[in-house]
C-alpha atoms as a PDB file:
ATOM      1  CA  UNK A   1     -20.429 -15.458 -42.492  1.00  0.00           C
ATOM      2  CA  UNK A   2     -23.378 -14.045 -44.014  1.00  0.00           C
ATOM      3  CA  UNK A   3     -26.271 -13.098 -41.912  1.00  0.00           C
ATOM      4  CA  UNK A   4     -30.068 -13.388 -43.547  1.00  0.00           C
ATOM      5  CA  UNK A   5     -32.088 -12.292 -41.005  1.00  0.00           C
ATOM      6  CA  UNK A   6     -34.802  -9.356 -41.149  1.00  0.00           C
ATOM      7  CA  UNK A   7     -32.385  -7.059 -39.840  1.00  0.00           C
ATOM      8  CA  UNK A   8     -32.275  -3.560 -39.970  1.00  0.00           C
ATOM      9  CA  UNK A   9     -28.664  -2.058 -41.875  1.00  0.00           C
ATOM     10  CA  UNK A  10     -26.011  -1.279 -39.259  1.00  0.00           C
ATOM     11  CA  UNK A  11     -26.066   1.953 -36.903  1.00  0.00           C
ATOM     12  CA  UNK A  12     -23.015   2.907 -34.823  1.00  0.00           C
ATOM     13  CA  UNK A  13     -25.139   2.151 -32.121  1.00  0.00           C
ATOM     14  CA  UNK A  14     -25.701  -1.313 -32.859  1.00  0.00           C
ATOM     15  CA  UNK A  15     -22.105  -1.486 -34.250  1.00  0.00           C
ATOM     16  CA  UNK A  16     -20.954  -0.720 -30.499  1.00  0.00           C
ATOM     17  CA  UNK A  17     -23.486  -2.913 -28.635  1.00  0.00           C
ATOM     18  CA  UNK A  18     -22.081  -5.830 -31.117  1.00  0.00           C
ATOM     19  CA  UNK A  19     -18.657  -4.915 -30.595  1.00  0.00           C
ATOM     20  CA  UNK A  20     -19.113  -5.152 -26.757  1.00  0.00           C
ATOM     21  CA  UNK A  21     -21.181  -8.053 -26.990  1.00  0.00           C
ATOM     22  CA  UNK A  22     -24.756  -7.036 -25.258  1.00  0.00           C
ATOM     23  CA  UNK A  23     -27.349  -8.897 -25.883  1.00  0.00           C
ATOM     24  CA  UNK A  24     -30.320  -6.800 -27.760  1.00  0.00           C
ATOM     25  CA  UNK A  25     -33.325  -7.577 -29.933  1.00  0.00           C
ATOM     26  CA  UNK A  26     -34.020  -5.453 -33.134  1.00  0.00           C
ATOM     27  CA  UNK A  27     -37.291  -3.979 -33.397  1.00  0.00           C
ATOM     28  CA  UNK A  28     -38.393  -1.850 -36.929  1.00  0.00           C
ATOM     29  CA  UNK A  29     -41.308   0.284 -37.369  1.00  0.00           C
ATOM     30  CA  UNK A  30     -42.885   2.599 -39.464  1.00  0.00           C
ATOM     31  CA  UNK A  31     -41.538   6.212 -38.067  1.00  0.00           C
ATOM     32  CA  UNK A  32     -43.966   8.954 -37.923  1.00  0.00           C
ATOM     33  CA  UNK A  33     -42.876  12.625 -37.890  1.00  0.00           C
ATOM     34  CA  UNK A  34     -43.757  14.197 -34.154  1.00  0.00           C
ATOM     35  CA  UNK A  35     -45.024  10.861 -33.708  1.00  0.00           C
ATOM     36  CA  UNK A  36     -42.609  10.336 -30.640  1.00  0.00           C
ATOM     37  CA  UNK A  37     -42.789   7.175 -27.864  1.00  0.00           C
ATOM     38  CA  UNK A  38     -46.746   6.710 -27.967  1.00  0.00           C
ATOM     39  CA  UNK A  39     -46.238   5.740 -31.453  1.00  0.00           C
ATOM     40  CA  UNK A  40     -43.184   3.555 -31.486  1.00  0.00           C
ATOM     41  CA  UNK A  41     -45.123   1.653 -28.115  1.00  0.00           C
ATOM     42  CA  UNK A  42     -48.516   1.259 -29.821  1.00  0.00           C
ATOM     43  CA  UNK A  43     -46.618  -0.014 -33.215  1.00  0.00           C
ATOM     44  CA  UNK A  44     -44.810  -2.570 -31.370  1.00  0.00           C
ATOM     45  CA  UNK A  45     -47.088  -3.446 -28.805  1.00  0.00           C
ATOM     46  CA  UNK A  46     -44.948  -1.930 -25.857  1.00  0.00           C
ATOM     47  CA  UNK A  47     -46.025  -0.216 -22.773  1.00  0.00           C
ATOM     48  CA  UNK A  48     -44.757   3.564 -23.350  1.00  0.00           C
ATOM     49  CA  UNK A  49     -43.333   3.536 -19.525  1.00  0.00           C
ATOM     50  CA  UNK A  50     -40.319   1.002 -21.101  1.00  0.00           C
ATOM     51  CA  UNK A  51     -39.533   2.827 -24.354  1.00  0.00           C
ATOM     52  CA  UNK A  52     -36.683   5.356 -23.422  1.00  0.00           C
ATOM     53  CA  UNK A  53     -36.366   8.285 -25.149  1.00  0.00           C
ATOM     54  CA  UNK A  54     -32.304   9.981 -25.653  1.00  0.00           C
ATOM     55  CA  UNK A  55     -32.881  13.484 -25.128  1.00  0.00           C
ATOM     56  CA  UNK A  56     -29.840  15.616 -26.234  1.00  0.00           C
ATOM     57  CA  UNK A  57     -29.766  18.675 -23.552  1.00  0.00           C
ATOM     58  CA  UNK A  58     -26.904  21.336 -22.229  1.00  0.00           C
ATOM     59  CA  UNK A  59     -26.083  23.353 -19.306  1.00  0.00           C
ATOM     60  CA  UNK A  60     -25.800  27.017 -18.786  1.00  0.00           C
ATOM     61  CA  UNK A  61     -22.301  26.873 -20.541  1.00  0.00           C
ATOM     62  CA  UNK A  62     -23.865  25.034 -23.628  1.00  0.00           C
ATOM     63  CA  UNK A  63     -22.250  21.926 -22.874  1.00  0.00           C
ATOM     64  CA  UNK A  64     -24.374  18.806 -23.792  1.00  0.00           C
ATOM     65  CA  UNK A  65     -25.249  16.069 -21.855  1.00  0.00           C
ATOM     66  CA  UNK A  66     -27.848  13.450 -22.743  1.00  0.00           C
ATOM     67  CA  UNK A  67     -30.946  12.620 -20.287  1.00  0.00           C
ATOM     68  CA  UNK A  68     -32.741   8.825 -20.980  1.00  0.00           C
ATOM     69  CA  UNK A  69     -35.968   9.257 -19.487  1.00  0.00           C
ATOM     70  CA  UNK A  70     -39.503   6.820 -19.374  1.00  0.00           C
ATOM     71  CA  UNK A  71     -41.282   7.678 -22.969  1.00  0.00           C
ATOM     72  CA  UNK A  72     -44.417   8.597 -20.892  1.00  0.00           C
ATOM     73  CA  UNK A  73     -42.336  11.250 -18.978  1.00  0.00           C
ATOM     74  CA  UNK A  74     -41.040  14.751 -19.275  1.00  0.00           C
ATOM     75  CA  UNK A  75     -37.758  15.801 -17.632  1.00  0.00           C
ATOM     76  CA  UNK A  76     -37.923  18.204 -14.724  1.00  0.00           C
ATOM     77  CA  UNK A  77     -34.646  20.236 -15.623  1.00  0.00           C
ATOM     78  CA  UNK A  78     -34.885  22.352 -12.492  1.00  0.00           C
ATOM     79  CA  UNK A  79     -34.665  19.159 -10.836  1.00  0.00           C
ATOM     80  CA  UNK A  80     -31.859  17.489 -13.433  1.00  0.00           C
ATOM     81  CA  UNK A  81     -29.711  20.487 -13.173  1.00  0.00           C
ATOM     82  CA  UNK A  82     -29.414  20.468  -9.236  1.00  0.00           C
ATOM     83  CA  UNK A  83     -28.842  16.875  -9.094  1.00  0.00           C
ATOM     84  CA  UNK A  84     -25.768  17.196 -11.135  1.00  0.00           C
ATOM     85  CA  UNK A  85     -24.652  20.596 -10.076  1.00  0.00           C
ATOM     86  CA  UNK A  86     -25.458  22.795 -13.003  1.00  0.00           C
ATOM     87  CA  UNK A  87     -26.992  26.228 -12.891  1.00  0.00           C
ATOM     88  CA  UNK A  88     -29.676  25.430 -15.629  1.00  0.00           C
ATOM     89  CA  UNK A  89     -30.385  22.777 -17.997  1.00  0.00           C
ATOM     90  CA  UNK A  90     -32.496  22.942 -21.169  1.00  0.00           C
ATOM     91  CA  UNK A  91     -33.436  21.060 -24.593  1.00  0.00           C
ATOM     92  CA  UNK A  92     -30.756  21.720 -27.075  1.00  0.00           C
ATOM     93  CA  UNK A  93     -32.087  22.687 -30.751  1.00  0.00           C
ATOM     94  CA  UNK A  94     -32.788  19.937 -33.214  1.00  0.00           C
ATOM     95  CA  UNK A  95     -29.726  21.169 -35.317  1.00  0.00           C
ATOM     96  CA  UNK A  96     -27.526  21.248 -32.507  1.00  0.00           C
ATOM     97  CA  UNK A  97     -28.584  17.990 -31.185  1.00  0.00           C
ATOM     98  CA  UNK A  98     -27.888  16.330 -34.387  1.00  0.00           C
ATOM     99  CA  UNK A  99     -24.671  17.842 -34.145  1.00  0.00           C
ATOM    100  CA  UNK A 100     -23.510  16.618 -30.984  1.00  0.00           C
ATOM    101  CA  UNK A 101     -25.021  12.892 -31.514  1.00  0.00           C
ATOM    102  CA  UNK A 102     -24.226  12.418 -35.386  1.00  0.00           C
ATOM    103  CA  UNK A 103     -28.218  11.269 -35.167  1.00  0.00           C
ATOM    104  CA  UNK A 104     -31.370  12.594 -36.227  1.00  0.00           C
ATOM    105  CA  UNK A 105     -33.581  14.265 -33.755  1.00  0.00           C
ATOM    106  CA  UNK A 106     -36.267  11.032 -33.675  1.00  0.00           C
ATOM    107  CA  UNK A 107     -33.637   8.363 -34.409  1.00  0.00           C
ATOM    108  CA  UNK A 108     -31.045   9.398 -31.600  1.00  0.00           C
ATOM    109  CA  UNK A 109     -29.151   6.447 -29.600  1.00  0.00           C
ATOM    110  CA  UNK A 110     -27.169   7.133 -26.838  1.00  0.00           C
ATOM    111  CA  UNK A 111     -24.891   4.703 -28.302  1.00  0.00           C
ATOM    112  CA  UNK A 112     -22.222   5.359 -30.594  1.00  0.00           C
ATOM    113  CA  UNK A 113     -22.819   8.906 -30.492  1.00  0.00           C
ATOM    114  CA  UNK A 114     -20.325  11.514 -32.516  1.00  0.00           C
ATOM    115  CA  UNK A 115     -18.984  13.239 -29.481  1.00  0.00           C
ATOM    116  CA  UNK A 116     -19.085  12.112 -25.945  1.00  0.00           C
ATOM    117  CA  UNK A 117     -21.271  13.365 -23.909  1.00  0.00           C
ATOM    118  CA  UNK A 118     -22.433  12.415 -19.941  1.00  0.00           C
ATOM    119  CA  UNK A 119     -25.390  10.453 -19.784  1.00  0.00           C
ATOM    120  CA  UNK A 120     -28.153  10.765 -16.724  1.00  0.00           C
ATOM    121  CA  UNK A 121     -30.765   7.858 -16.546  1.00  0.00           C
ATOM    122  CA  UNK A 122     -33.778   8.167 -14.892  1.00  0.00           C
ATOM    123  CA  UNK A 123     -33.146   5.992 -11.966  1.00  0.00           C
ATOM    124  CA  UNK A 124     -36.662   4.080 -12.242  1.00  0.00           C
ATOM    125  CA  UNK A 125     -35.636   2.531 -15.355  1.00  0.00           C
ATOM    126  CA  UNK A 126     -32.955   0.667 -13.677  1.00  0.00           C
ATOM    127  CA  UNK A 127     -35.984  -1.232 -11.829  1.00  0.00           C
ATOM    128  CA  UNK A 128     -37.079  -2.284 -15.643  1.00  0.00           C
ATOM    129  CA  UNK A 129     -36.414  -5.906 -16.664  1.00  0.00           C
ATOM    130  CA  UNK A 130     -35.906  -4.838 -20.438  1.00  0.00           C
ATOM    131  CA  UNK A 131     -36.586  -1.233 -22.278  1.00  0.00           C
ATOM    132  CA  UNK A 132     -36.404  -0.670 -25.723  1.00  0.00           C
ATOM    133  CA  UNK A 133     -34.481   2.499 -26.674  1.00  0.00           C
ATOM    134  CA  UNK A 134     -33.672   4.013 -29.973  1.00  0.00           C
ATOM    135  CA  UNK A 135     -31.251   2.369 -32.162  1.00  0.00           C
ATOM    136  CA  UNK A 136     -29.476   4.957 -34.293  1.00  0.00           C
ATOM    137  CA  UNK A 137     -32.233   5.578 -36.790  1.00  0.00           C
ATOM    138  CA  UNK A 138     -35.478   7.061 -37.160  1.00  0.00           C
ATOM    139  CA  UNK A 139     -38.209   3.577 -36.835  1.00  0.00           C
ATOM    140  CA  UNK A 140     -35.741   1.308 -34.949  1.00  0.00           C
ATOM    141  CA  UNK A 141     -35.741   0.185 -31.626  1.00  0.00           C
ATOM    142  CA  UNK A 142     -33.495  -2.346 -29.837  1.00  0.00           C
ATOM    143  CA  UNK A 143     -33.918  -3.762 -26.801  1.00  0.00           C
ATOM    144  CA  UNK A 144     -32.165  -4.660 -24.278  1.00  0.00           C
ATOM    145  CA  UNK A 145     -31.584  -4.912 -19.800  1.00  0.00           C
ATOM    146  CA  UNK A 146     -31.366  -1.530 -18.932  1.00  0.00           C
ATOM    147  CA  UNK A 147     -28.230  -1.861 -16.923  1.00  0.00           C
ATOM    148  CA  UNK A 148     -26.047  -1.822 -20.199  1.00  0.00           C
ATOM    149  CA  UNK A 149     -26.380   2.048 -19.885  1.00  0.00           C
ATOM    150  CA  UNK A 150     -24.765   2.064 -16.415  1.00  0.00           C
ATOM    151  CA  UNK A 151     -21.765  -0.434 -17.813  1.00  0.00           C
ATOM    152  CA  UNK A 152     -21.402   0.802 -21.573  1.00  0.00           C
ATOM    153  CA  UNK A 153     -22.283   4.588 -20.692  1.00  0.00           C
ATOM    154  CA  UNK A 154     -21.136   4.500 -17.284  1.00  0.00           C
ATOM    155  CA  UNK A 155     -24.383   6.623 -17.188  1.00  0.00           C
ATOM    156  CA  UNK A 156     -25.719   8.282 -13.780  1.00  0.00           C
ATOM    157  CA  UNK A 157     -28.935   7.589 -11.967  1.00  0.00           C
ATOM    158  CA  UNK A 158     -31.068  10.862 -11.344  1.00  0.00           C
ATOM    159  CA  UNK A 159     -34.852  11.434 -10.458  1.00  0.00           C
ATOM    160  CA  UNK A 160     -36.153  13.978 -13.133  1.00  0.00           C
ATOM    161  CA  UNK A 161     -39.243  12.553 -13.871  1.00  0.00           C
ATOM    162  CA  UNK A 162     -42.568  14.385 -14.547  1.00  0.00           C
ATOM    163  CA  UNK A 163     -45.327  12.214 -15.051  1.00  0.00           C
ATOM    164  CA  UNK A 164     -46.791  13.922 -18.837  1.00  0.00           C
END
């Protein structure tokens, strides 16, 4: 069965949302360096508020956890962290992001990730029909109902969101 479809080359994220079915929609673009969710929204034509952004982060103990938050929002971590009972929270380096996820910084999914990790999700993004999040490579979005991170990632609503 041989597919011949504009369709970007397999990522173990969309190797996992295949294997468990979910419905998603593949959307390429040209990545820019630093050019973040403002660019991937204005070179699809999507409202930044619906592209999520998979932000690799750890507690005090360096243990990392990863935080999906609206592209046109920043992550309170004094908020994050007492919502799910850790002392601090903050960004992990690019390095040791990559390291966790098996991603690049700029083309992380929180699917299919190297090592497991807990996931938080803004809880407004629930209230989203679709978002488009990243895919497993730098200039690749998928899209998809938002509520496949509470069932595939058993991920955990929080409110973290600073308007940017």
């Amino acid at each position: 069965m041989s597919k011949k479809s504009a369709h970007v080359s397999e990522t173990p994220a969309t190797q996992l949302l295949r294997a468990h079915k979910v419905a998603f929609t593949e959307h390429p673009y040209e990545y820019q360096e630093h050019g973040g969710t403002s660019h991937s929204a204005a070179s699809l034509g999507l409202d930044e508020h619906c592209v999520v952004k998979t932000l690799v982060m750890q507690d005090q103990d360096a243990k990392p956890l990863i935080v999906l938050m609206h592209g046109d929002c920043k992550v309170s971590t004094k908020n994050l962290a007492r919502q799910i009972g850790a002392k601090s929270v903050e960004p992990c380096k690019p390095e040791v992001a990559n390291r966790h996820s098996g991603y690049l910084v700029g083309g992380t999914s929180p699917f299919g990730t190297r090592r497991e990790m807990p996931v938080y999700i803004e809880q407004s993004i629930l209230d989203l029909p679709r978002i488009a999040i990243n895919g497993g490579r730098r200039g690749f979005l998928v899209q998809l109902d938002p509520r496949v991170c509470l069932d595939l990632l058993q991920a955990r609503p929080v409110q973290c969101a600073l308007a940017e």
